[in-house]
Protein backbone atom coordinates (compact mmCIF):
# COMPACT_ATOMS: atom_id res chain seq x y z
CA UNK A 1 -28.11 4.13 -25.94
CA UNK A 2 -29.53 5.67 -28.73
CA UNK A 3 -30.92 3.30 -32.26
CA UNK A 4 -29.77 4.75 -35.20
CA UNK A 5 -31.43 3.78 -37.93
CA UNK A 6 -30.41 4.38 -41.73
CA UNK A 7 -31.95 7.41 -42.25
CA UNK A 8 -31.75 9.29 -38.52
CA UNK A 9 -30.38 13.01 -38.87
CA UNK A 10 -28.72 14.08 -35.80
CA UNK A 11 -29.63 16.34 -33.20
CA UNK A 12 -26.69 18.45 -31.79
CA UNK A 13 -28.02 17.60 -28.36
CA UNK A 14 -27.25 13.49 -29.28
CA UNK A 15 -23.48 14.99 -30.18
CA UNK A 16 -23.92 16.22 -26.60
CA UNK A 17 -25.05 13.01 -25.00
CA UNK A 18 -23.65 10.16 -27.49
CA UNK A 19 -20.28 11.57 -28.28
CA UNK A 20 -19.23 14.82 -26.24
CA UNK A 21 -19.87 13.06 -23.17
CA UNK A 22 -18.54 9.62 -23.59
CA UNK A 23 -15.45 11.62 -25.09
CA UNK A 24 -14.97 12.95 -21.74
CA UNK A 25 -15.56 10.44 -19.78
CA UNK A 26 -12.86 8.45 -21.38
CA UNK A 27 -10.51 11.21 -21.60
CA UNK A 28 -11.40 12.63 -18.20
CA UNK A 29 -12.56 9.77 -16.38
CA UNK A 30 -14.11 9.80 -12.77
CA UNK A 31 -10.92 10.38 -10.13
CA UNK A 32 -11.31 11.31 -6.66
CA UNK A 33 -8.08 13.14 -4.46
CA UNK A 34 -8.67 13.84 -1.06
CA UNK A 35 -6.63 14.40 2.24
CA UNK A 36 -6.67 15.24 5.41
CA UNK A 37 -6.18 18.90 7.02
CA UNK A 38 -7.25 18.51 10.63
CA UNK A 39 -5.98 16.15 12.79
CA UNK A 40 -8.24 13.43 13.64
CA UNK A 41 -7.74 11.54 16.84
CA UNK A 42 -7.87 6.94 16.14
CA UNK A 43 -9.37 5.12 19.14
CA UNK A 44 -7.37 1.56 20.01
CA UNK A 45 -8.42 -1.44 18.70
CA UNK A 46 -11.59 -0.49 16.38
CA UNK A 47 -11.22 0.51 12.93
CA UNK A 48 -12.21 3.96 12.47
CA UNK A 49 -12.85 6.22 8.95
CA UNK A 50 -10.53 8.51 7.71
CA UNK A 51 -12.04 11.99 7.95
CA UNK A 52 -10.91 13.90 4.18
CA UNK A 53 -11.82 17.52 4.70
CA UNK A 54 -9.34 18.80 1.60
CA UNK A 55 -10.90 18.05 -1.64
CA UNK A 56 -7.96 18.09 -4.31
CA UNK A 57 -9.84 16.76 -7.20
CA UNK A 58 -13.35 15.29 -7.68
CA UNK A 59 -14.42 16.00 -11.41
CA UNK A 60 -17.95 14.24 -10.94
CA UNK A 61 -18.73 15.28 -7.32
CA UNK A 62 -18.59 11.97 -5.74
CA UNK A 63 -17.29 12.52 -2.29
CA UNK A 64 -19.39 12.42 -0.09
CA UNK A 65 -18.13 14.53 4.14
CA UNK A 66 -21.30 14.81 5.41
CA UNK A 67 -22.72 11.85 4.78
CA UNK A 68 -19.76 10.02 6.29
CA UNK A 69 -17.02 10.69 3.99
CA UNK A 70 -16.84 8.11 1.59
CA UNK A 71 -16.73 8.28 -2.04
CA UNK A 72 -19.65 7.14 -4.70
CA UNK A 73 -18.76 5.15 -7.97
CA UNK A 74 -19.97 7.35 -10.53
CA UNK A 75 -19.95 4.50 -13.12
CA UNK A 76 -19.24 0.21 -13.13
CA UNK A 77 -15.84 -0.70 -14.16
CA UNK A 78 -12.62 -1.48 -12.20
CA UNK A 79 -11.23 1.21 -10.10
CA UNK A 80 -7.75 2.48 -8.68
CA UNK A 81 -7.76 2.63 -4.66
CA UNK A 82 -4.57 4.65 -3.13
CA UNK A 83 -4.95 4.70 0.54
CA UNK A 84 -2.35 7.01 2.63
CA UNK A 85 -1.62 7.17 6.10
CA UNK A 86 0.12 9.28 8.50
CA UNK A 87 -0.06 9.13 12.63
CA UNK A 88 1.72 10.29 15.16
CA UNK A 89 3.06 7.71 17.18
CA UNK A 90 3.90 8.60 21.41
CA UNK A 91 7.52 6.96 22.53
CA UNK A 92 5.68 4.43 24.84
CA UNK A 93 3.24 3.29 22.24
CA UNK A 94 3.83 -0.25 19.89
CA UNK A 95 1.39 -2.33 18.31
CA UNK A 96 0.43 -2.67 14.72
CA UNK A 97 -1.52 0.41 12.35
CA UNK A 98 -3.48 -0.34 9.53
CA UNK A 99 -5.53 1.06 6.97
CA UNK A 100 -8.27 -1.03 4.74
CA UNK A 101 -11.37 0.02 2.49
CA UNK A 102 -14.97 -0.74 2.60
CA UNK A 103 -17.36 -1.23 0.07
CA UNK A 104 -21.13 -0.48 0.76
CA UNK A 105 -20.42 -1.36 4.85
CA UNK A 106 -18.14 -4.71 3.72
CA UNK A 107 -14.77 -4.92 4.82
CA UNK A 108 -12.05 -5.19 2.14
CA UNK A 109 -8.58 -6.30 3.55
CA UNK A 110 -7.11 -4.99 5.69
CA UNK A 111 -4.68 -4.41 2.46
CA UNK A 112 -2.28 -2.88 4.76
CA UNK A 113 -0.87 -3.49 7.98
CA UNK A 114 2.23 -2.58 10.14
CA UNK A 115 4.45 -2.61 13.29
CA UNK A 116 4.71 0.73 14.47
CA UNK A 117 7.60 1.75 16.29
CA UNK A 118 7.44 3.69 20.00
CA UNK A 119 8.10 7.87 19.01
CA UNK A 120 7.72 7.17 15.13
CA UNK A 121 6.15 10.88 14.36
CA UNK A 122 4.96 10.30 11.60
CA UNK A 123 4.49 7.18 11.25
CA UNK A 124 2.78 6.72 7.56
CA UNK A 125 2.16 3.76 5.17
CA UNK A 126 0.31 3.62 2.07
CA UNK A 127 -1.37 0.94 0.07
CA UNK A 128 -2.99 0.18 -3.06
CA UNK A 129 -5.28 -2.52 -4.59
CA UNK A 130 -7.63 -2.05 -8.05
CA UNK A 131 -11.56 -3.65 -6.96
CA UNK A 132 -14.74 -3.86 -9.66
CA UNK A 133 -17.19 -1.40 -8.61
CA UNK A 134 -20.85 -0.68 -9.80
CA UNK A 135 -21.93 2.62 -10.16
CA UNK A 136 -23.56 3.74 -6.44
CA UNK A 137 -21.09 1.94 -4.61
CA UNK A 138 -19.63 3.43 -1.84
CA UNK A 139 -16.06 3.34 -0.23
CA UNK A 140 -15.09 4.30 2.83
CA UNK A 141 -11.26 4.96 3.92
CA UNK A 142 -10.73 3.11 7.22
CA UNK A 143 -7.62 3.30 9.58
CA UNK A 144 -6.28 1.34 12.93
CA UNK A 145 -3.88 1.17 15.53
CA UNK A 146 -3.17 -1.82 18.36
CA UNK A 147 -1.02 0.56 20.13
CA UNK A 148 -1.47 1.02 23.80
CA UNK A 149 -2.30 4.91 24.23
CA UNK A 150 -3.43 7.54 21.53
CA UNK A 151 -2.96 7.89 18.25
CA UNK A 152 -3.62 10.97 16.24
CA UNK A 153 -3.35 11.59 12.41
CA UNK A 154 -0.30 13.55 11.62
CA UNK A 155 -0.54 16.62 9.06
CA UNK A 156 2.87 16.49 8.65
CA UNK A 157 2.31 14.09 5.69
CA UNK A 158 -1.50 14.35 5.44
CA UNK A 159 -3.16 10.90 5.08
CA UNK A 160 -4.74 10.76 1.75
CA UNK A 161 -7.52 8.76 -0.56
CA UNK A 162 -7.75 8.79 -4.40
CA UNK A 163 -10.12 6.45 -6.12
CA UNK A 164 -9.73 6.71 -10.23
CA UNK A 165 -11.73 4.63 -12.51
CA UNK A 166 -9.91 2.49 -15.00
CA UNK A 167 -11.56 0.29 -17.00
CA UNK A 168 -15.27 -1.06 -17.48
C-alpha cells in the first residue's frame, strides 16, 4: 500500500492501482462457475476429482484443467464453496455417493453424503460450506460412490463447482 504523505500529488497510474482496482475487486470480486460437459466415469470406493471442462465464469483466471482442475484463491478472505453433483446410477447398484473439497491436498468433509437408490438416473446432490482461504490456495472438487458397479457423471444435470470470495 501506498504512504501518502501531506503533500503527495497523484499519479493517474496510483488511481489505477489504489482505487480503480480495489473498486473492482469489491464490486466484482473473484467468482469461479464451472461444470461438467463430458461424462466422466467414478471408480468404487476412492474419491476421485471432478473433471470441469465448461468454464461459465472465472473473472481472474483461477481455474486451473490442466494442472488438475482445481481452482486458485486469487486473494485471503472467506470464500463461498457450491459443490454439484449428478451420476447415473445402474438398477442393481446401492451404496452411498458423496462429494467433498480439498484444500492444498487436505481433505475437507466429506460435506456431503448420500444413499443412492438402484436406477436413480440422475442421481444428484449438492452442498455448500463457506472456508478461510489464503491467496494460492488450491481446491479441488472431489466425488464418490460405495455402489457396487459403475458410476458415471450424468450431463443431464451437469455436476457443477463455483467458488466466490466473500469477505477478507
Amino acid at each position: 500500500m501506498k504512504d501518502w504523505t501531506a503533500r503527495t500529488v497523484p499519479q493517474p497510474s496510483d488511481f489505477n492501482t489504489y482505487i480503480r482496482d480495489a473498486f473492482n475487486f469489491l464490486t466484482h470480486p473473484p467468482t469461479l462457475r464451472v461444470s461438467q460437459n463430458a461424462v466422466q466415469s467414478i471408480p468404487a470406493g476412492t474419491w476421485t476429482v471432478l473433471t470441469m471442462g465448461n468454464v461459465i465464469e472465472d473473472g481472474y483466471s483461477g481455474w486451473r484443467t490442466a494442472a488438475g482442475n482445481h481452482y486458485v484463491a486469487q486473494a485471503p478472505g472467506w470464500y463461498a464453496i457450491t459443490l454439484f453433483g449428478s451420476a447415473a446410477i445402474a438398477a442393481t447398484n446401492m451404496g452411498r455417493v458423496g462429494l467433498q473439497y480439498q484444500i492444498n491436498g487436505n481433505v475437507i468433509g466429506p460435506f456431503e453424503f448420500n444413499q443412492s437408490e438402484a436406477g436413480q438416473n440422475p442421481w444428484s446432490w449438492d452442498a455448500y460450506d463457506e472456508t478461510y482461504l489464503e491467496g494460492g490456495d488450491s481446491v479441488w472438487p472431489m466425488i464418490f460412490h460405495s455402489a457396487s458397479g459403475s458410476v458415471n457423471t450424468s450431463l443431464q444435470f451437469p455436476s457443477a463447482f463455483e467458488v466466490t470470495w466473500r469477505s477478507k
